[in-house]
C-alpha atoms as a PDB file:
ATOM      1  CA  UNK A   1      19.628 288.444  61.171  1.00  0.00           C
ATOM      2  CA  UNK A   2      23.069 289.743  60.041  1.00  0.00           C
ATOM      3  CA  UNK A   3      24.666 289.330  63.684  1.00  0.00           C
ATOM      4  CA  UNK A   4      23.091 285.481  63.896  1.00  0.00           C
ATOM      5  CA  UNK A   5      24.986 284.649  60.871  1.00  0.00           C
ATOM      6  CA  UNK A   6      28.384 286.758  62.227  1.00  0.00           C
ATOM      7  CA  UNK A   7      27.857 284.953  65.113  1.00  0.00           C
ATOM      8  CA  UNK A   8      27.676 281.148  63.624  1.00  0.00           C
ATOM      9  CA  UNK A   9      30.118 281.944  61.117  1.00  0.00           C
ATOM     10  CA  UNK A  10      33.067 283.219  64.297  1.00  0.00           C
ATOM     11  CA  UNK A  11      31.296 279.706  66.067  1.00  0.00           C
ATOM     12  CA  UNK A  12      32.611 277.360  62.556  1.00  0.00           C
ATOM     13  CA  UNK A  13      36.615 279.336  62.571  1.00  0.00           C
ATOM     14  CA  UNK A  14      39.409 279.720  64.408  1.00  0.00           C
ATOM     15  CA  UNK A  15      39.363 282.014  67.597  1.00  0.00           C
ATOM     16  CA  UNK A  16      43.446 282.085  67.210  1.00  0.00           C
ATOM     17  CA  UNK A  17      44.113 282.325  63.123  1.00  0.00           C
ATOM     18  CA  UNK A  18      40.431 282.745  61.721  1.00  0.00           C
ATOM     19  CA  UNK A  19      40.590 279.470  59.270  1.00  0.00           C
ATOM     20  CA  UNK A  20      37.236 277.595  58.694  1.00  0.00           C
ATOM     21  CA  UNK A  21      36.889 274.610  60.036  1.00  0.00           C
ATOM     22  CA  UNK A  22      36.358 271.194  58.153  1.00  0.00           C
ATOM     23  CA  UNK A  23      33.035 269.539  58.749  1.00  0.00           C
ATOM     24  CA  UNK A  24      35.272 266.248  58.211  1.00  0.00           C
ATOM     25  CA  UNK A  25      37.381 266.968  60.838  1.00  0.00           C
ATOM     26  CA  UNK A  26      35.014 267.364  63.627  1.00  0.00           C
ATOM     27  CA  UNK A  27      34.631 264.882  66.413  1.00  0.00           C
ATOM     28  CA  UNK A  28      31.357 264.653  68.240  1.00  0.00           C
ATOM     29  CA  UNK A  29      32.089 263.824  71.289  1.00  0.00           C
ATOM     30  CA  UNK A  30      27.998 263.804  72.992  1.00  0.00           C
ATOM     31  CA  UNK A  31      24.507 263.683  71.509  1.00  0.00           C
ATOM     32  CA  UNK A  32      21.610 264.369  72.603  1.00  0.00           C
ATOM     33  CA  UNK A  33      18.100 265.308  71.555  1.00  0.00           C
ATOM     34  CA  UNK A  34      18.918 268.589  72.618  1.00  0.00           C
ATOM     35  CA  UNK A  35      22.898 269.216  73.141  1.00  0.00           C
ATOM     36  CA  UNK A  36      25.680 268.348  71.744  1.00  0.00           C
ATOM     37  CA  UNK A  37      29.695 268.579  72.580  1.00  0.00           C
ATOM     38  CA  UNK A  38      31.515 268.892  69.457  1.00  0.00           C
ATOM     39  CA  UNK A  39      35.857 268.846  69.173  1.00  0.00           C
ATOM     40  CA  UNK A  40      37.656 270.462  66.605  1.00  0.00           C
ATOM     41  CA  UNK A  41      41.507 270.934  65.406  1.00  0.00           C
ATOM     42  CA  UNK A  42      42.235 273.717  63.162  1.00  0.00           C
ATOM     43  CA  UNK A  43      44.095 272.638  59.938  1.00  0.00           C
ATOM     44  CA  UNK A  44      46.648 275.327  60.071  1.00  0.00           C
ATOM     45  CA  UNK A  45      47.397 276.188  63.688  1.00  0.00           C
ATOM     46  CA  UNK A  46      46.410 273.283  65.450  1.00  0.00           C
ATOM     47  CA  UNK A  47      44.198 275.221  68.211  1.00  0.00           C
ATOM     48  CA  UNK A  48      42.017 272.522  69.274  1.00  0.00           C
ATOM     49  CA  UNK A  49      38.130 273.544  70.804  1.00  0.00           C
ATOM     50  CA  UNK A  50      35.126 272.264  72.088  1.00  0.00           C
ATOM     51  CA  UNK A  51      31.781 273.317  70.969  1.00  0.00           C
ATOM     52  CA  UNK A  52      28.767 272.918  73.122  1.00  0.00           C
ATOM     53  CA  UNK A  53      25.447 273.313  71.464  1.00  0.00           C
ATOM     54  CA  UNK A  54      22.233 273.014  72.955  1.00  0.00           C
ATOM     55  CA  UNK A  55      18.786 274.010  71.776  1.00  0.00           C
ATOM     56  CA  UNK A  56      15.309 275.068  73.974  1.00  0.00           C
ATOM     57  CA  UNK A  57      12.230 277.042  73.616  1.00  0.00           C
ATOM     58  CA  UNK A  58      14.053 280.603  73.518  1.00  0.00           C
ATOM     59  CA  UNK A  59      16.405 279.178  70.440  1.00  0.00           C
ATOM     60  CA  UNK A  60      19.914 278.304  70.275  1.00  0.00           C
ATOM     61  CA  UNK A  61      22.826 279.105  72.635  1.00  0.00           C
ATOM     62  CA  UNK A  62      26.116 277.429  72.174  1.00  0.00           C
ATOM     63  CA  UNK A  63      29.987 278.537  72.817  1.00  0.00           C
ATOM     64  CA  UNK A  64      33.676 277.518  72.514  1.00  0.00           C
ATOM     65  CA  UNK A  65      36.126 277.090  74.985  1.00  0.00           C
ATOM     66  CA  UNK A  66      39.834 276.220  73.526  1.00  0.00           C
ATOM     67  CA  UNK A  67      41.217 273.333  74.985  1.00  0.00           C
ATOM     68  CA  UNK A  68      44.824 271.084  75.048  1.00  0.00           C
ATOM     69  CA  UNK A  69      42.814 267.722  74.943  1.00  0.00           C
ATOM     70  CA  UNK A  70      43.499 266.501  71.341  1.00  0.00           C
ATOM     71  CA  UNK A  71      40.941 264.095  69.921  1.00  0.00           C
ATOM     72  CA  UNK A  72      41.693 260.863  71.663  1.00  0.00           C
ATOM     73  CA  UNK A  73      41.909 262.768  75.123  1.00  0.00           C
ATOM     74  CA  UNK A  74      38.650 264.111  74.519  1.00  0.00           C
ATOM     75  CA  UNK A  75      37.209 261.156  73.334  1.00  0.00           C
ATOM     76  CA  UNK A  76      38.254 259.268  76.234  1.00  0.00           C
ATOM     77  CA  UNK A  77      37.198 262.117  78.510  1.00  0.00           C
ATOM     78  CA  UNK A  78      33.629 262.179  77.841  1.00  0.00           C
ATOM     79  CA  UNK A  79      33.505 258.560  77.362  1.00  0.00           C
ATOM     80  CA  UNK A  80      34.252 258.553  80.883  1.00  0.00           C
ATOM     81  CA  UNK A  81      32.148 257.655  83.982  1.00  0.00           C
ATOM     82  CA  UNK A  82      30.799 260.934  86.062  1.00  0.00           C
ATOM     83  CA  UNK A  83      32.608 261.514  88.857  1.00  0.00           C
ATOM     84  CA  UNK A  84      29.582 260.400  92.044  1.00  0.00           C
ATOM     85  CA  UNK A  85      28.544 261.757  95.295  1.00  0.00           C
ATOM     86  CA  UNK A  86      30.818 259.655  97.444  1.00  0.00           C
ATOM     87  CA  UNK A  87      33.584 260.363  95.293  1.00  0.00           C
ATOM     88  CA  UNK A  88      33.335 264.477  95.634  1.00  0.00           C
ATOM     89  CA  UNK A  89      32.793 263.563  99.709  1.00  0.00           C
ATOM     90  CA  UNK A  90      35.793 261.554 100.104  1.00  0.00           C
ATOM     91  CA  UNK A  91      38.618 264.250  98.327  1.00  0.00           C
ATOM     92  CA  UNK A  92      36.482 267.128 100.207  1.00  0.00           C
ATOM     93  CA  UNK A  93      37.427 264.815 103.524  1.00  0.00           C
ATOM     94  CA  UNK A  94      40.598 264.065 102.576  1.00  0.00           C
ATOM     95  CA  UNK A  95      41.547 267.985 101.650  1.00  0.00           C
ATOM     96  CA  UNK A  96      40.025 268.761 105.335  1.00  0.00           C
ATOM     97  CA  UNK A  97      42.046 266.431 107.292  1.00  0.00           C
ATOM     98  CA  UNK A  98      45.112 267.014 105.380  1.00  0.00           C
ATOM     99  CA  UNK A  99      47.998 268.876 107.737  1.00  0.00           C
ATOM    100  CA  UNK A 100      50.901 268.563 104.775  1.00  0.00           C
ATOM    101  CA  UNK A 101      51.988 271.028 102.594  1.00  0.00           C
ATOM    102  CA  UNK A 102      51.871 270.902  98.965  1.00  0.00           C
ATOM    103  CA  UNK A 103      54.972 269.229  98.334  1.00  0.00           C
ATOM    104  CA  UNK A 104      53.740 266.576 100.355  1.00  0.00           C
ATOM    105  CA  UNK A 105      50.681 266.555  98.776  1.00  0.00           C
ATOM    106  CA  UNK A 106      51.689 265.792  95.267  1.00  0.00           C
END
């Protein structure tokens, strides 16, 4: 029981500086019955983070990944439509047939 409460206590700081996170300050970006994406700024270094949460029949699993999207990115990000099928297809057949080299590319 000791390392489950380390473990959510490391989950609501800092991985750079260590400061707590405000509850106030944290966007949730997606919802679900059983997940959730969460995106939080620290108050004194301004490390920014997503959380992803998600719950099942063996418990809880979740982790943090830092990130340079600030709020509104983020927001906007998972607002977002999913990328489709045909989409993935047509850059995968457009990287195949391409004979340039990266400067022509970008």
């Amino acid at each position: 029981m000791a390392n489950l409460n380390k473990d959510a206590d490391r989950l609501v700081r800092c991985p750079v500086c260590g400061v707590k996170y405000r509850l106030s300050e944290t966007l949730v970006l997606a919802e679900e019955k059983t997940k959730s994406v969460l995106h939080l700024t620290c108050k004194k270094c301004g490390t920014a983070a997503l959380i992803f949460v998600s719950t099942g029949k063996f418990g809880i699993a979740s982790f943090r990944i830092i990130t340079d999207l600030n709020r509104q990115e983020a927001r906007k990000l998972f607002r977002g439509e999913a990328i489709s099928t045909d989409q993935v297809i047509e850059v995968h057949q457009f990287l195949k047939n391409f004979k340039g080299g990266i400067n022509d590319f970008i």
